[in-house]
C-alpha atoms as a PDB file:
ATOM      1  CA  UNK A   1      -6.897  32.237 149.456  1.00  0.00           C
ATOM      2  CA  UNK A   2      -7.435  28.687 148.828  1.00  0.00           C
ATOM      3  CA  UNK A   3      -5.023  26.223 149.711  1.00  0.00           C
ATOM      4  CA  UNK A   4      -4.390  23.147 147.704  1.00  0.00           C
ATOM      5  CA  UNK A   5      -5.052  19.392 150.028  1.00  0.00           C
ATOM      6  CA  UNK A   6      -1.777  17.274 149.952  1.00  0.00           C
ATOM      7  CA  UNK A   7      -3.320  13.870 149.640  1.00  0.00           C
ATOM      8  CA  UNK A   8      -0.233  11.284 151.392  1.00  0.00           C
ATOM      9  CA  UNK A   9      -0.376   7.785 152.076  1.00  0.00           C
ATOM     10  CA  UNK A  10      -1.715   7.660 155.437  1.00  0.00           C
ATOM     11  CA  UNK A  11      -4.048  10.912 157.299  1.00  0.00           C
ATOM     12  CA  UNK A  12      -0.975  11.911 159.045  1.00  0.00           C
ATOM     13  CA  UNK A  13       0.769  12.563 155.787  1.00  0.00           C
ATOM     14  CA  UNK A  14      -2.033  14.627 154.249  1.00  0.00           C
ATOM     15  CA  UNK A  15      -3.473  18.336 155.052  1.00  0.00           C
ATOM     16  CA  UNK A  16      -6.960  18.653 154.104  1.00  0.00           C
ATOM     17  CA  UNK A  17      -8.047  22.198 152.848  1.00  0.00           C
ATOM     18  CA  UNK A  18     -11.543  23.668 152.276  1.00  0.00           C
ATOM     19  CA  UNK A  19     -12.942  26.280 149.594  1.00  0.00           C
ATOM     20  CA  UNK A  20     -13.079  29.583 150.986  1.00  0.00           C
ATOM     21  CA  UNK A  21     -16.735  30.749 151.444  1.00  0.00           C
ATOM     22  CA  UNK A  22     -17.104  33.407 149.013  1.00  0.00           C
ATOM     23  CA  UNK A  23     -17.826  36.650 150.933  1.00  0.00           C
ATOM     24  CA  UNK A  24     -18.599  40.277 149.044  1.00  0.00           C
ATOM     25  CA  UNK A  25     -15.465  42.322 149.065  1.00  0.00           C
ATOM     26  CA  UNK A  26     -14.653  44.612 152.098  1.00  0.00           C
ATOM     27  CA  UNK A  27     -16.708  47.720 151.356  1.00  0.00           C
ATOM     28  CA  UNK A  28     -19.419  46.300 149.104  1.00  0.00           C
ATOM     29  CA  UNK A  29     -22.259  48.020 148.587  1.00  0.00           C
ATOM     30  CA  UNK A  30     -25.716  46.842 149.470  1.00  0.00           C
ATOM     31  CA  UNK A  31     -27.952  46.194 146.794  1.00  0.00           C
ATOM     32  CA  UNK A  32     -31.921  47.391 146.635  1.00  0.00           C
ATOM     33  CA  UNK A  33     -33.788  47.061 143.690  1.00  0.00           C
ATOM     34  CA  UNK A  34     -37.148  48.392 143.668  1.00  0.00           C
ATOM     35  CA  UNK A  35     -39.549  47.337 141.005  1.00  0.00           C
ATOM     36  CA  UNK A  36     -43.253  49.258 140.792  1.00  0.00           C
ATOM     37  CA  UNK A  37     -45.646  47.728 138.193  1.00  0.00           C
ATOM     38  CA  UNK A  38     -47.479  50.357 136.179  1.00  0.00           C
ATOM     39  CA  UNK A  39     -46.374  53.296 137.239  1.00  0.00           C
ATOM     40  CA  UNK A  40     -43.962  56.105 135.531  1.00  0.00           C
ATOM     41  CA  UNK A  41     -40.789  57.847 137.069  1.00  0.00           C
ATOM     42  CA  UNK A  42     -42.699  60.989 137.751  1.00  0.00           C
ATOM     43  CA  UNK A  43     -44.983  58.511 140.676  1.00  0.00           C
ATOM     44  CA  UNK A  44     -41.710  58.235 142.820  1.00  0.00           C
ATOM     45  CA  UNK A  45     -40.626  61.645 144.698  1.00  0.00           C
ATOM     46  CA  UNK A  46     -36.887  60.756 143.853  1.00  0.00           C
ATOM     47  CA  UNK A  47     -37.788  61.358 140.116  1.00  0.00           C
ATOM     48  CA  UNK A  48     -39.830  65.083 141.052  1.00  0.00           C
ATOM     49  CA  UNK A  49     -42.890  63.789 141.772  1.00  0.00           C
ATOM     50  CA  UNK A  50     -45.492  66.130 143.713  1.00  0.00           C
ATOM     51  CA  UNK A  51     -45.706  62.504 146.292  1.00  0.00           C
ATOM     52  CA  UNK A  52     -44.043  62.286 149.348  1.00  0.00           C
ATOM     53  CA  UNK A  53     -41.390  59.519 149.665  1.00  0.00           C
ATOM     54  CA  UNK A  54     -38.856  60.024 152.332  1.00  0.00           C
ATOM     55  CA  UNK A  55     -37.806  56.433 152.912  1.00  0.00           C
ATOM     56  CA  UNK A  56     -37.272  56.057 149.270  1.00  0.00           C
ATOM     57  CA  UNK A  57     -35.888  59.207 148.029  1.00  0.00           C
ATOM     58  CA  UNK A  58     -33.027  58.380 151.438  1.00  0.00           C
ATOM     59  CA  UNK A  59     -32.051  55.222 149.617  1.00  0.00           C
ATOM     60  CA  UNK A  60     -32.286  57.058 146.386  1.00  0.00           C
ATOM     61  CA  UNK A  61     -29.615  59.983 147.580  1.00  0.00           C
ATOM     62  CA  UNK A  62     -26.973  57.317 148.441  1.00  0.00           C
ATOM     63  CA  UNK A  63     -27.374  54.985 145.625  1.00  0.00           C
ATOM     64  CA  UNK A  64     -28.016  54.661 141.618  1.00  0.00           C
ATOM     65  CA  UNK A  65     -31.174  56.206 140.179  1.00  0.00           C
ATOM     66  CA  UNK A  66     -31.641  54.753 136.464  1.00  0.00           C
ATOM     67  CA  UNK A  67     -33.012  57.455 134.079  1.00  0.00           C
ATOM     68  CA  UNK A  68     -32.679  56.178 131.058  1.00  0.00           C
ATOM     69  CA  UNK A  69     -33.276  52.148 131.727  1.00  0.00           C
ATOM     70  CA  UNK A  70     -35.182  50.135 129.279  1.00  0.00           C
ATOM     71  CA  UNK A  71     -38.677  50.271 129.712  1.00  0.00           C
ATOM     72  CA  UNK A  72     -40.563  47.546 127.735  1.00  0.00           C
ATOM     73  CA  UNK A  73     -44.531  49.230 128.543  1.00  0.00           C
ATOM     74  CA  UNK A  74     -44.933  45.304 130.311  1.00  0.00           C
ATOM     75  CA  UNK A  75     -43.889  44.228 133.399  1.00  0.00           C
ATOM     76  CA  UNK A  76     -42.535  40.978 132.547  1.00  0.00           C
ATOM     77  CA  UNK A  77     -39.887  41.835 130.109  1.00  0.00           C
ATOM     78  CA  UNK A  78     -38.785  44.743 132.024  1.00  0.00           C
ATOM     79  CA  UNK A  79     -38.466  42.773 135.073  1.00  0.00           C
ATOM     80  CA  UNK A  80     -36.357  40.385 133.042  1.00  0.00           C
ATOM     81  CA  UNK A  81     -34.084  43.310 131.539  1.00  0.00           C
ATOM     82  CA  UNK A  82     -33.532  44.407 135.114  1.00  0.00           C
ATOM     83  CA  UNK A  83     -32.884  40.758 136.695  1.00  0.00           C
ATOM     84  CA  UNK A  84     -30.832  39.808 133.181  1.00  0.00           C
ATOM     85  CA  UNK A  85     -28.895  42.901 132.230  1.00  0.00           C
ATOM     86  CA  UNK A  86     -30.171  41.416 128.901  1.00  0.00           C
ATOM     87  CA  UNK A  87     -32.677  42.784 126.361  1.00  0.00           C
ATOM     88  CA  UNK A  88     -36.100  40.592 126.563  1.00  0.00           C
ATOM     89  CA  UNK A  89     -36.410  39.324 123.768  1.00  0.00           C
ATOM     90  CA  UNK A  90     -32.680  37.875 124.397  1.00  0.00           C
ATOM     91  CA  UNK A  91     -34.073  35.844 127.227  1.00  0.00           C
ATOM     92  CA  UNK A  92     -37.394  34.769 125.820  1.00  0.00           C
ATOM     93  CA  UNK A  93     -39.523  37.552 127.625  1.00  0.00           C
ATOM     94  CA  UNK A  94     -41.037  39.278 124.306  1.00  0.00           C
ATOM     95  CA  UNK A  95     -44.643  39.355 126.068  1.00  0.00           C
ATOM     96  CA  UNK A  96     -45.775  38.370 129.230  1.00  0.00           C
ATOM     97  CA  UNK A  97     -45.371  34.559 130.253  1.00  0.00           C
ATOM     98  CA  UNK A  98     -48.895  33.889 130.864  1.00  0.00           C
ATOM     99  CA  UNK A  99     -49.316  33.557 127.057  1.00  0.00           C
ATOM    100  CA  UNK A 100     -46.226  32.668 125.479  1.00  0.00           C
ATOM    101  CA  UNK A 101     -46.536  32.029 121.448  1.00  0.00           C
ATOM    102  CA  UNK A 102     -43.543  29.631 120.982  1.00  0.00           C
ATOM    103  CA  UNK A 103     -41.315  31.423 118.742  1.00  0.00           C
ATOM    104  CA  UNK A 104     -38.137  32.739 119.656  1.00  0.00           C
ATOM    105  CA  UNK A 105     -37.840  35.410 122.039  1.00  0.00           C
ATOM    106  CA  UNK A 106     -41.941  35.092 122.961  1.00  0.00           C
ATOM    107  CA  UNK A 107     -41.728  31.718 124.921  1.00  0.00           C
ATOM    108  CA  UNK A 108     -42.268  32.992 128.315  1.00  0.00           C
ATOM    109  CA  UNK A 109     -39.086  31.787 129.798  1.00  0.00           C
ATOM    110  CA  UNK A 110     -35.792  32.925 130.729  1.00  0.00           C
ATOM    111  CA  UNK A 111     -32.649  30.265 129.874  1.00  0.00           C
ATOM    112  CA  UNK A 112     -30.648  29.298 132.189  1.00  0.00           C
ATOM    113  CA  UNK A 113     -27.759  30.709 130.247  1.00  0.00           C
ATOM    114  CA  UNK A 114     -28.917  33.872 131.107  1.00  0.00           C
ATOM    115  CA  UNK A 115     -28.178  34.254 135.121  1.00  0.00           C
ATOM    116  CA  UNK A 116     -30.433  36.884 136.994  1.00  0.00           C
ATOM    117  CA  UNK A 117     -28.220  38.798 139.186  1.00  0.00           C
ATOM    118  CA  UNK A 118     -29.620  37.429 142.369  1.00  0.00           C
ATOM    119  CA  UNK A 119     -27.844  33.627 141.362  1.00  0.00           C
ATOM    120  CA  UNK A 120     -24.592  36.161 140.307  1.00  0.00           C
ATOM    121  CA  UNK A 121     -24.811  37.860 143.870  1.00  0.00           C
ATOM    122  CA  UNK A 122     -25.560  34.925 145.957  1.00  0.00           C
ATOM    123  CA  UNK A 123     -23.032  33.163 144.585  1.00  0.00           C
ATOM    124  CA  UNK A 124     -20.117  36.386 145.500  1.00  0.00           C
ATOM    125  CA  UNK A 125     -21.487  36.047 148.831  1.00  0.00           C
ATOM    126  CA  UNK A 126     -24.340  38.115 149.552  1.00  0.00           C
ATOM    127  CA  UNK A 127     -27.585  37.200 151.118  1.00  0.00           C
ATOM    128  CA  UNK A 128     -30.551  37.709 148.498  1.00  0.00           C
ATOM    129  CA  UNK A 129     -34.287  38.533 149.150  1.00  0.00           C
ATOM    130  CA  UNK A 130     -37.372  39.030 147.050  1.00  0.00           C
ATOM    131  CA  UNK A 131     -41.043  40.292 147.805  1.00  0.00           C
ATOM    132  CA  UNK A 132     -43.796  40.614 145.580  1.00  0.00           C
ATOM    133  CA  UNK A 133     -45.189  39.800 142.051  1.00  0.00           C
ATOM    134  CA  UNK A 134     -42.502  37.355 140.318  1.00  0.00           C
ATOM    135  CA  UNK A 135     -44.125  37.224 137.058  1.00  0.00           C
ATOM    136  CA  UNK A 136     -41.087  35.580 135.728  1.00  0.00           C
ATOM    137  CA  UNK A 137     -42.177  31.929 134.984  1.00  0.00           C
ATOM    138  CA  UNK A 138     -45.650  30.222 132.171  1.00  0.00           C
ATOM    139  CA  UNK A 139     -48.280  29.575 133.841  1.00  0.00           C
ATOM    140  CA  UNK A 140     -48.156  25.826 133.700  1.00  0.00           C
ATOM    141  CA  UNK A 141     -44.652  26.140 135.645  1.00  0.00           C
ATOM    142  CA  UNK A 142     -46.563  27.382 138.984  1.00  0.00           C
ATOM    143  CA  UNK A 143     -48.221  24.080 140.075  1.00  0.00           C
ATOM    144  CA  UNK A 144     -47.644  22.995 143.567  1.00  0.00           C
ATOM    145  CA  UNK A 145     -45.382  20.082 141.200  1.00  0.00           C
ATOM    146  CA  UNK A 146     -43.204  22.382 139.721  1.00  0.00           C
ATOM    147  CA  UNK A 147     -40.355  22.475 137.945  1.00  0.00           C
ATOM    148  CA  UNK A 148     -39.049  25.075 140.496  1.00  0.00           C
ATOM    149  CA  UNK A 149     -36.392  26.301 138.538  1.00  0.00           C
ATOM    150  CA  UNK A 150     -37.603  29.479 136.948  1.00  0.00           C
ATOM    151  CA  UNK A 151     -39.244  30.958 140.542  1.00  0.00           C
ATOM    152  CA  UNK A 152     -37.310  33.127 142.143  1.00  0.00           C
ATOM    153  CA  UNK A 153     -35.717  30.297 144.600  1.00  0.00           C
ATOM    154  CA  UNK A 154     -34.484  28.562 141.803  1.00  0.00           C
ATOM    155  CA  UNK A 155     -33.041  32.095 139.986  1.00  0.00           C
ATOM    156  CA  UNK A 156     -30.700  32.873 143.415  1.00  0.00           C
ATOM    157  CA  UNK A 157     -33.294  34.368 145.344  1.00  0.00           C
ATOM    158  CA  UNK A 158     -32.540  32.217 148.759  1.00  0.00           C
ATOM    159  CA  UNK A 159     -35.658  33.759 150.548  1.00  0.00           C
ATOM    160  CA  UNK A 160     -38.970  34.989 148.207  1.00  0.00           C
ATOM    161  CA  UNK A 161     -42.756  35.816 150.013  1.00  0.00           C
ATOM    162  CA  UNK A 162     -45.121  36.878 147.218  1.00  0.00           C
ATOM    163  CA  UNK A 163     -46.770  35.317 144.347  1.00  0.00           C
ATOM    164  CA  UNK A 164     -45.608  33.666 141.352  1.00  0.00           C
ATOM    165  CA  UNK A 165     -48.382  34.498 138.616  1.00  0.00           C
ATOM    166  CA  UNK A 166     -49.250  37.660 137.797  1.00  0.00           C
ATOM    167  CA  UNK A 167     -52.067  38.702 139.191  1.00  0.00           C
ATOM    168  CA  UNK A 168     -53.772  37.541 142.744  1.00  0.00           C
ATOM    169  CA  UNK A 169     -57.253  36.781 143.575  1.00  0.00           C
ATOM    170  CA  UNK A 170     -58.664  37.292 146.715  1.00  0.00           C
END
Protein backbone atom coordinates (compact mmCIF):
# COMPACT_ATOMS: atom_id res chain seq x y z
CA UNK A 1 0.00 0.00 0.00
CA UNK A 2 1.11 3.38 -0.78
CA UNK A 3 1.47 5.88 1.73
CA UNK A 4 0.74 9.49 1.16
CA UNK A 5 4.27 12.12 1.92
CA UNK A 6 3.31 14.77 4.62
CA UNK A 7 5.13 17.71 3.17
CA UNK A 8 5.86 20.19 6.73
CA UNK A 9 7.76 23.19 7.01
CA UNK A 10 11.09 21.99 7.75
CA UNK A 11 12.52 17.92 6.83
CA UNK A 12 11.91 17.06 10.35
CA UNK A 13 8.25 17.83 9.99
CA UNK A 14 7.74 15.83 6.80
CA UNK A 15 7.73 11.85 6.02
CA UNK A 16 8.68 11.14 2.59
CA UNK A 17 6.95 8.02 0.97
CA UNK A 18 7.76 6.13 -2.26
CA UNK A 19 5.44 4.26 -4.93
CA UNK A 20 5.36 0.73 -4.29
CA UNK A 21 7.16 -1.23 -7.08
CA UNK A 22 4.49 -3.01 -8.75
CA UNK A 23 5.13 -6.77 -8.30
CA UNK A 24 2.72 -9.70 -10.01
CA UNK A 25 0.36 -10.97 -7.40
CA UNK A 26 1.43 -13.88 -5.06
CA UNK A 27 0.76 -16.95 -7.20
CA UNK A 28 0.95 -15.47 -10.69
CA UNK A 29 1.38 -17.48 -13.35
CA UNK A 30 4.28 -17.36 -15.74
CA UNK A 31 3.61 -16.38 -19.08
CA UNK A 32 5.09 -18.24 -22.48
CA UNK A 33 3.90 -17.39 -25.66
CA UNK A 34 5.12 -19.30 -28.48
CA UNK A 35 4.70 -17.98 -31.94
CA UNK A 36 5.73 -20.44 -35.16
CA UNK A 37 5.52 -18.69 -38.58
CA UNK A 38 3.94 -20.87 -41.24
CA UNK A 39 3.09 -23.71 -39.74
CA UNK A 40 -0.52 -25.29 -38.70
CA UNK A 41 -1.61 -26.75 -35.21
CA UNK A 42 -1.27 -30.27 -36.44
CA UNK A 43 3.09 -29.34 -36.71
CA UNK A 44 3.15 -29.09 -32.79
CA UNK A 45 2.78 -32.63 -30.87
CA UNK A 46 0.53 -30.78 -28.22
CA UNK A 47 -2.12 -30.35 -31.04
CA UNK A 48 -1.73 -34.52 -32.24
CA UNK A 49 0.89 -34.16 -34.39
CA UNK A 50 2.86 -37.46 -35.49
CA UNK A 51 6.31 -34.95 -34.22
CA UNK A 52 7.89 -35.37 -31.14
CA UNK A 53 7.79 -32.36 -28.74
CA UNK A 54 8.36 -33.15 -25.16
CA UNK A 55 9.60 -29.79 -23.95
CA UNK A 56 6.66 -28.19 -25.52
CA UNK A 57 3.81 -30.45 -25.07
CA UNK A 58 5.27 -30.17 -20.79
CA UNK A 59 4.54 -26.47 -20.97
CA UNK A 60 1.49 -27.21 -22.97
CA UNK A 61 -0.06 -29.76 -20.10
CA UNK A 62 0.23 -27.02 -17.41
CA UNK A 63 -0.86 -24.06 -19.29
CA UNK A 64 -3.50 -22.63 -22.04
CA UNK A 65 -3.56 -24.26 -25.47
CA UNK A 66 -5.65 -21.84 -27.91
CA UNK A 67 -7.79 -23.88 -30.39
CA UNK A 68 -9.81 -21.68 -31.78
CA UNK A 69 -7.49 -18.27 -31.88
CA UNK A 70 -7.65 -16.02 -34.82
CA UNK A 71 -5.56 -16.99 -37.49
CA UNK A 72 -5.10 -14.23 -40.14
CA UNK A 73 -3.06 -16.84 -43.00
CA UNK A 74 -0.02 -13.83 -42.34
CA UNK A 75 2.22 -13.59 -39.75
CA UNK A 76 2.07 -10.03 -39.08
CA UNK A 77 -1.49 -9.53 -38.23
CA UNK A 78 -1.66 -12.61 -36.27
CA UNK A 79 1.26 -11.67 -34.30
CA UNK A 80 -0.51 -8.39 -33.66
CA UNK A 81 -3.93 -10.17 -32.62
CA UNK A 82 -1.86 -12.20 -30.18
CA UNK A 83 0.38 -9.17 -28.75
CA UNK A 84 -3.03 -6.78 -28.98
CA UNK A 85 -5.92 -8.96 -27.91
CA UNK A 86 -7.28 -6.80 -30.81
CA UNK A 87 -8.45 -7.78 -34.31
CA UNK A 88 -5.72 -6.50 -37.04
CA UNK A 89 -7.24 -4.52 -38.84
CA UNK A 90 -8.14 -2.61 -35.38
CA UNK A 91 -4.48 -1.90 -34.96
CA UNK A 92 -3.46 -1.13 -38.50
CA UNK A 93 -2.00 -4.71 -39.28
CA UNK A 94 -4.42 -5.58 -42.39
CA UNK A 95 -1.23 -6.93 -44.42
CA UNK A 96 2.16 -7.23 -43.60
CA UNK A 97 4.16 -3.93 -42.68
CA UNK A 98 6.69 -4.21 -45.27
CA UNK A 99 4.10 -2.80 -47.73
CA UNK A 100 1.62 -0.86 -46.03
CA UNK A 101 -1.10 0.93 -48.51
CA UNK A 102 -2.11 3.91 -46.27
CA UNK A 103 -5.65 3.40 -45.66
CA UNK A 104 -7.07 2.53 -42.52
CA UNK A 105 -6.38 -0.63 -40.96
CA UNK A 106 -3.44 -1.45 -43.87
CA UNK A 107 -0.78 1.11 -42.59
CA UNK A 108 1.64 -1.24 -41.16
CA UNK A 109 1.60 0.05 -37.69
CA UNK A 110 0.19 -0.63 -34.43
CA UNK A 111 -1.10 2.74 -32.28
CA UNK A 112 0.02 3.32 -29.32
CA UNK A 113 -3.50 3.20 -28.00
CA UNK A 114 -3.41 -0.23 -28.50
CA UNK A 115 -0.84 -1.69 -25.67
CA UNK A 116 0.79 -5.18 -26.52
CA UNK A 117 0.63 -7.19 -23.48
CA UNK A 118 4.32 -7.20 -22.87
CA UNK A 119 4.04 -3.00 -21.93
CA UNK A 120 0.60 -4.36 -19.82
CA UNK A 121 2.83 -7.10 -18.04
CA UNK A 122 5.92 -5.17 -17.49
CA UNK A 123 4.22 -2.60 -16.14
CA UNK A 124 2.22 -5.29 -13.22
CA UNK A 125 5.62 -6.29 -12.51
CA UNK A 126 6.88 -9.01 -14.50
CA UNK A 127 10.10 -9.31 -16.33
CA UNK A 128 9.42 -9.56 -20.25
CA UNK A 129 11.54 -11.29 -23.01
CA UNK A 130 11.33 -11.71 -26.74
CA UNK A 131 13.34 -13.86 -29.39
CA UNK A 132 12.92 -14.02 -32.91
CA UNK A 133 11.22 -12.45 -36.02
CA UNK A 134 9.40 -9.09 -34.73
CA UNK A 135 7.77 -8.28 -37.89
CA UNK A 136 5.79 -5.72 -36.09
CA UNK A 137 7.14 -2.32 -37.39
CA UNK A 138 7.39 -0.56 -41.83
CA UNK A 139 10.28 -1.02 -43.09
CA UNK A 140 11.50 2.53 -43.04
CA UNK A 141 11.08 2.34 -39.05
CA UNK A 142 14.18 -0.24 -38.80
CA UNK A 143 17.11 2.15 -39.56
CA UNK A 144 19.91 2.18 -37.14
CA UNK A 145 18.00 6.08 -36.55
CA UNK A 146 14.88 4.85 -35.57
CA UNK A 147 12.00 5.89 -34.18
CA UNK A 148 12.33 2.95 -31.69
CA UNK A 149 8.99 2.96 -30.57
CA UNK A 150 7.21 0.26 -32.48
CA UNK A 151 10.28 -2.57 -31.86
CA UNK A 152 9.71 -4.69 -29.38
CA UNK A 153 11.84 -2.51 -26.67
CA UNK A 154 9.69 0.23 -27.19
CA UNK A 155 6.23 -2.19 -27.01
CA UNK A 156 7.38 -3.51 -23.17
CA UNK A 157 9.65 -6.03 -24.27
CA UNK A 158 12.69 -4.95 -21.74
CA UNK A 159 15.11 -7.57 -23.35
CA UNK A 160 14.55 -8.65 -27.41
CA UNK A 161 17.59 -10.75 -29.57
CA UNK A 162 16.26 -11.34 -33.09
CA UNK A 163 15.47 -9.32 -36.04
CA UNK A 164 13.18 -6.62 -36.73
CA UNK A 165 12.19 -7.10 -40.55
CA UNK A 166 10.82 -9.95 -41.75
CA UNK A 167 12.97 -11.92 -43.33
CA UNK A 168 17.02 -12.30 -42.77
CA UNK A 169 19.74 -12.56 -45.21
CA UNK A 170 22.70 -14.30 -44.65
Amino acid sequence: MTTRPIIGHTIADSRPAFDATPQPPEGAPNVVLIVLDDTGFAQLGCFGSDIATPNVDRLAEGGLRYRRFHVTALCSPTRACLLTARNHHAVGMGFLPDIPIGFPAYDGRVPHTAAMLPRVLRDHGYNTFAVGKWHLAPRWELSASGPFDRWPLGQGFERYYGFLGGRRNI
